[in-house]
PDB file of N, CA and C in Angstrom:
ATOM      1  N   UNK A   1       6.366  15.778   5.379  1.00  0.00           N
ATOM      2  CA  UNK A   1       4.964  16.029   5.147  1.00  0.00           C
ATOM      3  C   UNK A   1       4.777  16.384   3.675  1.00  0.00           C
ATOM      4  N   UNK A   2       3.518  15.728   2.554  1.00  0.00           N
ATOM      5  CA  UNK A   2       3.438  16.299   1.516  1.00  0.00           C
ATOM      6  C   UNK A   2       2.714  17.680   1.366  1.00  0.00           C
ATOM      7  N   UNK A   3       3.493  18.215   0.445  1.00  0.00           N
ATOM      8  CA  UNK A   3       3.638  19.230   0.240  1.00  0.00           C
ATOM      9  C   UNK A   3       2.572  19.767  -0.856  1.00  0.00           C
ATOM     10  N   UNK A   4       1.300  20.512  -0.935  1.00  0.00           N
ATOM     11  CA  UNK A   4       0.482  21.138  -2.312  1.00  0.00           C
ATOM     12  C   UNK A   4       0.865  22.429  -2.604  1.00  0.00           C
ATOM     13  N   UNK A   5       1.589  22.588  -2.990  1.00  0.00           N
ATOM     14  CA  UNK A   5       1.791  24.048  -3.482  1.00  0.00           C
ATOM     15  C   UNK A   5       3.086  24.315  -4.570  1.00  0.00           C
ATOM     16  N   UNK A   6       2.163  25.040  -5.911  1.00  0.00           N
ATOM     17  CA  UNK A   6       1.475  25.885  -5.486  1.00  0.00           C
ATOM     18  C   UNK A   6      -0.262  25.356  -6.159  1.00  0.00           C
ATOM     19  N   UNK A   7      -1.312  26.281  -5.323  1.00  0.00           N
ATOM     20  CA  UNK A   7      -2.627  25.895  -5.114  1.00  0.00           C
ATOM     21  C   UNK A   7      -3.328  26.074  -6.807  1.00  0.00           C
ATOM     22  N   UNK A   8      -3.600  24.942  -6.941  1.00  0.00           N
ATOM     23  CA  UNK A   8      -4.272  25.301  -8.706  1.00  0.00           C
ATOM     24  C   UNK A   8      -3.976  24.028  -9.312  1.00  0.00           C
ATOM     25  N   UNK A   9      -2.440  23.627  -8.919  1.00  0.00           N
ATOM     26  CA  UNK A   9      -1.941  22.983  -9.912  1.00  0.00           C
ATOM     27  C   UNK A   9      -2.463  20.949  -9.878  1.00  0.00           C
ATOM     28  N   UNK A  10      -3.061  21.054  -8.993  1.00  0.00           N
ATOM     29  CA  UNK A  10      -3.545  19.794  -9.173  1.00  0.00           C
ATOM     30  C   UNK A  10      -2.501  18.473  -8.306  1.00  0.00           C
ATOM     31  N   UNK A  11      -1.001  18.632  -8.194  1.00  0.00           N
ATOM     32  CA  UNK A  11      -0.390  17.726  -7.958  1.00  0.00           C
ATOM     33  C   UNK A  11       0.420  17.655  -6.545  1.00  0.00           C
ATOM     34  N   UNK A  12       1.261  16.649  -5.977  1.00  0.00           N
ATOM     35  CA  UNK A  12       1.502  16.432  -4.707  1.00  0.00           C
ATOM     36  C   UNK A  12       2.670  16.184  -5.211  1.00  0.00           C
ATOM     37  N   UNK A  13       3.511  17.136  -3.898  1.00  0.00           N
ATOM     38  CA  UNK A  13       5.157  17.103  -3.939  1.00  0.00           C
ATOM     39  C   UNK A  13       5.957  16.051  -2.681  1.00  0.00           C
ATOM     40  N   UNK A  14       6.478  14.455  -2.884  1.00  0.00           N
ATOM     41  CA  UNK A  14       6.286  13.880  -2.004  1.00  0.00           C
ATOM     42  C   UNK A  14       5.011  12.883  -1.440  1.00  0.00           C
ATOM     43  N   UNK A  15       5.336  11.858  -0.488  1.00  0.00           N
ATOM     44  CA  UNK A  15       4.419  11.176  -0.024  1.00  0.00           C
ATOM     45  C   UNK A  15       3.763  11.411   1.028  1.00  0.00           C
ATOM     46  N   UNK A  16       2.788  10.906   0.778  1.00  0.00           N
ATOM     47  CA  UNK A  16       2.033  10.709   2.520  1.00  0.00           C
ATOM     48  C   UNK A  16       2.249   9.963   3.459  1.00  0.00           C
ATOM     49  N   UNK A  17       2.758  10.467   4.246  1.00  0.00           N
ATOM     50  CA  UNK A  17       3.686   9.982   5.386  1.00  0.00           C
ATOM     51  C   UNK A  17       3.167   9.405   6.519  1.00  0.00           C
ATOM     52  N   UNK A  18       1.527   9.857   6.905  1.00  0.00           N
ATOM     53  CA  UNK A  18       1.228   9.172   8.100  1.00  0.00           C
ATOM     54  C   UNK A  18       0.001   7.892   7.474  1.00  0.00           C
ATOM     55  N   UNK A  19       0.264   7.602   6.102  1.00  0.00           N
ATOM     56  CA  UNK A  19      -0.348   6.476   6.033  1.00  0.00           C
ATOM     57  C   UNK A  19       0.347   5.401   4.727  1.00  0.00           C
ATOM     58  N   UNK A  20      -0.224   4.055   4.812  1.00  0.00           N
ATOM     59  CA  UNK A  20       0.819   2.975   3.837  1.00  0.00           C
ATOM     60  C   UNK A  20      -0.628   2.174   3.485  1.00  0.00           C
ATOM     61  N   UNK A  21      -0.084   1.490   2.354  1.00  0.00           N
ATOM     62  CA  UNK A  21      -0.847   0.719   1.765  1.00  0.00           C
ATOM     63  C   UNK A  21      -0.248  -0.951   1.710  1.00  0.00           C
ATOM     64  N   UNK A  22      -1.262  -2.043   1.733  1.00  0.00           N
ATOM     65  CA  UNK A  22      -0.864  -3.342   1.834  1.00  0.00           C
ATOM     66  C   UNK A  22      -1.372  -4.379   0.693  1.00  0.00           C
ATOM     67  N   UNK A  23      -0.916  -4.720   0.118  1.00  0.00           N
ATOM     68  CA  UNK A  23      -1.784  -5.810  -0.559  1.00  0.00           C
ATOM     69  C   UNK A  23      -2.518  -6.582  -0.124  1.00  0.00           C
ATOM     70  N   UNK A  24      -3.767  -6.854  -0.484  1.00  0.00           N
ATOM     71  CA  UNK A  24      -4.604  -8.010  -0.253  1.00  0.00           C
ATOM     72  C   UNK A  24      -5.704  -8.834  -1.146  1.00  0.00           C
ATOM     73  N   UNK A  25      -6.298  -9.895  -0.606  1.00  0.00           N
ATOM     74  CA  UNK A  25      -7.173 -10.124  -1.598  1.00  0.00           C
ATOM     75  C   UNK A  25      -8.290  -9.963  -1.536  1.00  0.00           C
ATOM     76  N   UNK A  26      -9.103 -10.201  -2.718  1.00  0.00           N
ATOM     77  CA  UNK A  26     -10.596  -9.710  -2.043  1.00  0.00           C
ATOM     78  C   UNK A  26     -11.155 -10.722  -3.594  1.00  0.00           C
ATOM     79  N   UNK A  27     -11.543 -11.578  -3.204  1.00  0.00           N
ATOM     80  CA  UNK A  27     -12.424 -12.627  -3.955  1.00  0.00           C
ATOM     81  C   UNK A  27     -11.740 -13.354  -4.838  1.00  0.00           C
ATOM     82  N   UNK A  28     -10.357 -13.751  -4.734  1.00  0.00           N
ATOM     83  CA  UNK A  28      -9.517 -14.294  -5.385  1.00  0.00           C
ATOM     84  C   UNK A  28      -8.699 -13.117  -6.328  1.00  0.00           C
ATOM     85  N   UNK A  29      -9.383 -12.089  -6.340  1.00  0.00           N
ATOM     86  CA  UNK A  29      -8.121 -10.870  -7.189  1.00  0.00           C
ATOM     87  C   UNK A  29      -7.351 -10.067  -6.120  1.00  0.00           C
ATOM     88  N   UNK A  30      -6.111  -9.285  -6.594  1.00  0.00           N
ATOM     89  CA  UNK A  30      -5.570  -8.814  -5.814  1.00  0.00           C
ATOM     90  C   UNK A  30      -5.485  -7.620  -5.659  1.00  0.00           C
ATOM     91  N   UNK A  31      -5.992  -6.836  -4.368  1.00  0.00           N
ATOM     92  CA  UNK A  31      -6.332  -5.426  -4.605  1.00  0.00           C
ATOM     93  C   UNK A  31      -5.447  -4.556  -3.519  1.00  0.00           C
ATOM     94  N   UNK A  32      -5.594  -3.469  -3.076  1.00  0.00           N
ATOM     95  CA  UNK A  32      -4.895  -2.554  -2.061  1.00  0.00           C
ATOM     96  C   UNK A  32      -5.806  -2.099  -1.241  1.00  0.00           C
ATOM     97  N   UNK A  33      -5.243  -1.944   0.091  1.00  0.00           N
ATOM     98  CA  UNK A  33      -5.945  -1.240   1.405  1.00  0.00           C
ATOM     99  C   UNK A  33      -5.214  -0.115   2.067  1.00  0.00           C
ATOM    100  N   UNK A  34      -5.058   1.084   2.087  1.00  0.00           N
ATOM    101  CA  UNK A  34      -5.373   1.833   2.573  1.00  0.00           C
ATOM    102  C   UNK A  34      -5.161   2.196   4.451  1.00  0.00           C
ATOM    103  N   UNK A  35      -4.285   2.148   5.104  1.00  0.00           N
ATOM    104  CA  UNK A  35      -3.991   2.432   6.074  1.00  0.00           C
ATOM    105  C   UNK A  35      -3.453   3.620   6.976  1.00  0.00           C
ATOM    106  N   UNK A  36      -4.519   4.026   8.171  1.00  0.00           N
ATOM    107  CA  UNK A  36      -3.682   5.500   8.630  1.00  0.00           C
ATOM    108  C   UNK A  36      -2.837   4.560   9.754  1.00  0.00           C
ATOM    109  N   UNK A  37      -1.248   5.014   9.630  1.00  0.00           N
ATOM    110  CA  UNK A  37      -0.407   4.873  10.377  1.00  0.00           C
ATOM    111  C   UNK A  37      -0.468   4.931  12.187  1.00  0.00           C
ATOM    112  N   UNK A  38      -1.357   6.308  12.652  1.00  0.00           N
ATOM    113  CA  UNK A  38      -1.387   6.434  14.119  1.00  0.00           C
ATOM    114  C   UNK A  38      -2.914   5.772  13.950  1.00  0.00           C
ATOM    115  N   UNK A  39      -3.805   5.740  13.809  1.00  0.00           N
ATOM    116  CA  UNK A  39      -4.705   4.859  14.677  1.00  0.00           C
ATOM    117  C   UNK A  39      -4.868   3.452  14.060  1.00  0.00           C
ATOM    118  N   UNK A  40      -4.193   2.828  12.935  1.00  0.00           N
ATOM    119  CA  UNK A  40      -4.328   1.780  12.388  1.00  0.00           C
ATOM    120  C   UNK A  40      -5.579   1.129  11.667  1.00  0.00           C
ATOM    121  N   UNK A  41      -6.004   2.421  11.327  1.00  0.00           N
ATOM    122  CA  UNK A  41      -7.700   1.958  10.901  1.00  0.00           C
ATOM    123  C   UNK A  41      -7.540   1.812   9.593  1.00  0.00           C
ATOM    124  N   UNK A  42      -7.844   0.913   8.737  1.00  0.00           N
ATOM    125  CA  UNK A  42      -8.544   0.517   7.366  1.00  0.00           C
ATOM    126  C   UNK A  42      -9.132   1.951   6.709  1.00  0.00           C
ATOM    127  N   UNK A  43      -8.823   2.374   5.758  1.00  0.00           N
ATOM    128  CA  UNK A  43      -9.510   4.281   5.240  1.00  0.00           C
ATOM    129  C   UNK A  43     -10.314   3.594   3.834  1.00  0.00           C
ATOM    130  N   UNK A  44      -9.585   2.847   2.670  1.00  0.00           N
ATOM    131  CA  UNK A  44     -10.073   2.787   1.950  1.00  0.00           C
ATOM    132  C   UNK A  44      -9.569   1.260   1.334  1.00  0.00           C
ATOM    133  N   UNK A  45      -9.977   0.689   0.436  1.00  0.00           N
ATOM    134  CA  UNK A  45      -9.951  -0.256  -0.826  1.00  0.00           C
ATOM    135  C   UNK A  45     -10.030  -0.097  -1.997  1.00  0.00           C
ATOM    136  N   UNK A  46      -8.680  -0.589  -2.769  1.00  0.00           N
ATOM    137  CA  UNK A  46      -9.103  -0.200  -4.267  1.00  0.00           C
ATOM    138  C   UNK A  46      -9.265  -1.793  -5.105  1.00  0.00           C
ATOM    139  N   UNK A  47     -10.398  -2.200  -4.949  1.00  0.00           N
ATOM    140  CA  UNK A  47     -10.675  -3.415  -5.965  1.00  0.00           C
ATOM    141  C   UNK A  47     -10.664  -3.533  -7.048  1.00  0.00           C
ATOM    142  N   UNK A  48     -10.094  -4.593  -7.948  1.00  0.00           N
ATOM    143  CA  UNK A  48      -9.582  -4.356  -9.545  1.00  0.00           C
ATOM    144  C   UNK A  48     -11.217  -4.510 -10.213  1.00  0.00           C
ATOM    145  N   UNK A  49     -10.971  -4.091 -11.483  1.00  0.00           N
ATOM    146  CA  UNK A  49     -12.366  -3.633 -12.556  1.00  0.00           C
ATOM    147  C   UNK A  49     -12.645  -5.367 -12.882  1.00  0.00           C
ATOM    148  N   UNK A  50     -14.121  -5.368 -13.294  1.00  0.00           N
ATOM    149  CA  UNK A  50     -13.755  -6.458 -13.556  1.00  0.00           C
ATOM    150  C   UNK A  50     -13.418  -7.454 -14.501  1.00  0.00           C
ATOM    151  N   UNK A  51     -12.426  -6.811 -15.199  1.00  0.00           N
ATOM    152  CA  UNK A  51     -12.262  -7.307 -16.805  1.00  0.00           C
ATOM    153  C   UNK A  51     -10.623  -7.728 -15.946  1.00  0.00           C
ATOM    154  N   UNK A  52     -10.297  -7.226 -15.277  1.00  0.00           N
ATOM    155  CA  UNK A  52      -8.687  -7.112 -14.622  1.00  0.00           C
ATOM    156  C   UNK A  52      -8.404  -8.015 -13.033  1.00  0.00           C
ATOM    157  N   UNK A  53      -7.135  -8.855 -12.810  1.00  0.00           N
ATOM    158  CA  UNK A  53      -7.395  -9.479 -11.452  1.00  0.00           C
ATOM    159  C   UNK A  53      -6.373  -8.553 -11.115  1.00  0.00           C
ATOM    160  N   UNK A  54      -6.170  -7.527 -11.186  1.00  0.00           N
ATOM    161  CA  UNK A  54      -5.730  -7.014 -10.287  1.00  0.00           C
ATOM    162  C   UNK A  54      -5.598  -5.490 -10.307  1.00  0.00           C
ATOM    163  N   UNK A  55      -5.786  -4.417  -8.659  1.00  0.00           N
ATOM    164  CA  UNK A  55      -5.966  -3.586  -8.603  1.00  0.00           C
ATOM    165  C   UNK A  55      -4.946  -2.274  -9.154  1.00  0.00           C
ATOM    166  N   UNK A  56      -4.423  -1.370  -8.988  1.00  0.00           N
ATOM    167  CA  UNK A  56      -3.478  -0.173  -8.968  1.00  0.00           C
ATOM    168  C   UNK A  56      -3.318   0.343  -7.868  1.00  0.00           C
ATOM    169  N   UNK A  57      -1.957   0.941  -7.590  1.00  0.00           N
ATOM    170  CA  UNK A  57      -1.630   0.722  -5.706  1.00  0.00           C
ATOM    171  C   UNK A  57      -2.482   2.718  -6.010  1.00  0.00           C
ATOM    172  N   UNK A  58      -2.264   2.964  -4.615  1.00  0.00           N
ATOM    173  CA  UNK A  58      -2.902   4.125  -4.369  1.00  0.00           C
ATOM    174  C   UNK A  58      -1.514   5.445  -4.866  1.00  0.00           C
ATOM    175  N   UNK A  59      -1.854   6.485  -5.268  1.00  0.00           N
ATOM    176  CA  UNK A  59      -0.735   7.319  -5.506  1.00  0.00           C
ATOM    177  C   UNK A  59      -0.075   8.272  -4.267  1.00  0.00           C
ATOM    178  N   UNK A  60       1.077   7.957  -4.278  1.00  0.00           N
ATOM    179  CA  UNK A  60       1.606   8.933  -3.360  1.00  0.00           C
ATOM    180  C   UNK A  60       1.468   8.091  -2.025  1.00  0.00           C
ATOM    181  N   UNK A  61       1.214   7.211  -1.616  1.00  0.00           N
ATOM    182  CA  UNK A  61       1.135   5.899  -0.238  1.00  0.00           C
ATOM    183  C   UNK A  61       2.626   5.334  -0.143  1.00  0.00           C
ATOM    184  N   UNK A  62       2.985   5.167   1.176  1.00  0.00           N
ATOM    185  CA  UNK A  62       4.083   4.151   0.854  1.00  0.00           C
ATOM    186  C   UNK A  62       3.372   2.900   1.259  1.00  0.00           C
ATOM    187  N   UNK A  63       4.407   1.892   0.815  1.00  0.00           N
ATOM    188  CA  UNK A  63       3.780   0.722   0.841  1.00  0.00           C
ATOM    189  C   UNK A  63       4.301  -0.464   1.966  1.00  0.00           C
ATOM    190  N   UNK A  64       3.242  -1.020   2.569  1.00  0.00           N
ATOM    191  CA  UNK A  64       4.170  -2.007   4.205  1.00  0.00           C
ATOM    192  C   UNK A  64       4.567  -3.105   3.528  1.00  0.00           C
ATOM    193  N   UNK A  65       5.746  -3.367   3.842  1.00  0.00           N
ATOM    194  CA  UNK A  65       6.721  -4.667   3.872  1.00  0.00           C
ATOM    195  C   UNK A  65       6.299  -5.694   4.626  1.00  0.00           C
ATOM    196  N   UNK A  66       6.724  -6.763   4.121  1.00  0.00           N
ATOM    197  CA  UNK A  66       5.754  -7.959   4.976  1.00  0.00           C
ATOM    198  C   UNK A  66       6.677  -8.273   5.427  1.00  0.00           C
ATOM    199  N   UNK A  67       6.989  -8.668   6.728  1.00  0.00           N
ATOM    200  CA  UNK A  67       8.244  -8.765   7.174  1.00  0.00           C
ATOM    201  C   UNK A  67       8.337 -10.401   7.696  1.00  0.00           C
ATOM    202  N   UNK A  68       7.078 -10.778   7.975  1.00  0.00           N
ATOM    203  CA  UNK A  68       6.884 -12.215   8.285  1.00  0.00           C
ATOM    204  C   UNK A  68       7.592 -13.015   6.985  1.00  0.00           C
ATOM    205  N   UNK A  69       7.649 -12.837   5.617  1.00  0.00           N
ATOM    206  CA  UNK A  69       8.259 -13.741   4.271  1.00  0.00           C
ATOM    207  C   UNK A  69       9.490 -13.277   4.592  1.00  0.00           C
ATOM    208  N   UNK A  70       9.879 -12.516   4.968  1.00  0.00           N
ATOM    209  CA  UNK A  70      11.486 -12.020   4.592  1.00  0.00           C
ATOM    210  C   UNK A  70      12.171 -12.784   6.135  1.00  0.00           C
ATOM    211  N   UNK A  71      11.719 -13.007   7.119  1.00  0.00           N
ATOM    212  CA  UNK A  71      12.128 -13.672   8.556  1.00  0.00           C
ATOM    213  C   UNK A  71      12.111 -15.310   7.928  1.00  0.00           C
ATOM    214  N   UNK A  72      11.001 -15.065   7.282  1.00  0.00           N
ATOM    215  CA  UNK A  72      11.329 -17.164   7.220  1.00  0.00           C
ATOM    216  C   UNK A  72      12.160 -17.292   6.287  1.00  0.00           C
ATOM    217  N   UNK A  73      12.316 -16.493   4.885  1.00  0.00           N
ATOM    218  CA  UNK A  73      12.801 -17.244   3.495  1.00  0.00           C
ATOM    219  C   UNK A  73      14.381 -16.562   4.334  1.00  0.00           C
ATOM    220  N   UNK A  74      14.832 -16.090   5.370  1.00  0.00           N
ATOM    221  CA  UNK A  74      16.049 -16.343   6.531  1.00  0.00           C
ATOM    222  C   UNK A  74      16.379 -17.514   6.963  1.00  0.00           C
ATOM    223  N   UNK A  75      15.597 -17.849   7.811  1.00  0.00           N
ATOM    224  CA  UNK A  75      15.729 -19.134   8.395  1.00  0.00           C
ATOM    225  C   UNK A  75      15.898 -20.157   7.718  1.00  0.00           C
ATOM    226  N   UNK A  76      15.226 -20.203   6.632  1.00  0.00           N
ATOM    227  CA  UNK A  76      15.502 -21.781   5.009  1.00  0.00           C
ATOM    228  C   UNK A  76      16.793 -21.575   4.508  1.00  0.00           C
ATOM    229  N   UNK A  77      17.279 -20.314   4.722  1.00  0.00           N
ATOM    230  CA  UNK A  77      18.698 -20.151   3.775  1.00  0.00           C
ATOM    231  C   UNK A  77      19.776 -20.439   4.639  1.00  0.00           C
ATOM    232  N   UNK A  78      19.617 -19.892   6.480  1.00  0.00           N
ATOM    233  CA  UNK A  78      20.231 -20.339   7.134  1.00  0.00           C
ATOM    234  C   UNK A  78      20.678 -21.927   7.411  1.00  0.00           C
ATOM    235  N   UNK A  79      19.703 -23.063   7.250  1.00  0.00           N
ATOM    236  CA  UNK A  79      19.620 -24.099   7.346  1.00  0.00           C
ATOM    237  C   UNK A  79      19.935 -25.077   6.155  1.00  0.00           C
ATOM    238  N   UNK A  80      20.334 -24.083   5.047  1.00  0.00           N
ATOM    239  CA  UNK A  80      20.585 -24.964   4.305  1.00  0.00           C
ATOM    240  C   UNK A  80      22.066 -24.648   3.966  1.00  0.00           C
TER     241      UNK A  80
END
């Protein structure tokens, strides 16, 4: 569990554990979403500025692995 203390100082010891962040897109740029772990709901979006195509991940989030690219680019290496 992250940890605030001590109280004043502004910063977080550790991650946040019951939620992850995913890449996605959102109008051809690439931004981050925001996920709570137990009910699977969508919390927030961070869309890039628009001088920039792309966003900054959230601080202190871990981040989900796509596990669907890593199962196939398996199977192509197996077969070849």
């Amino acid at each position: 569990m992250a940890v605030n203390k001590p109280t004043g100082d502004n910063t977080r010891k550790g991650a946040v554990k019951t939620r992850s962040q995913t890449k996605t897109t959102i109008g051809g740029a690439s931004g981050w979403t925001k996920r709570n772990q137990s009910s699977g709901e969508f919390m927030a979006v961070k869309k890039p500025k628009k001088t920039k195509k792309a966003a900054k991940k959230f601080k202190g989030v871990r981040v989900e692995k796509k596990k669907a690219k890593k199962a196939a680019k398996k199977k192509t290496a197996k077969k070849r």
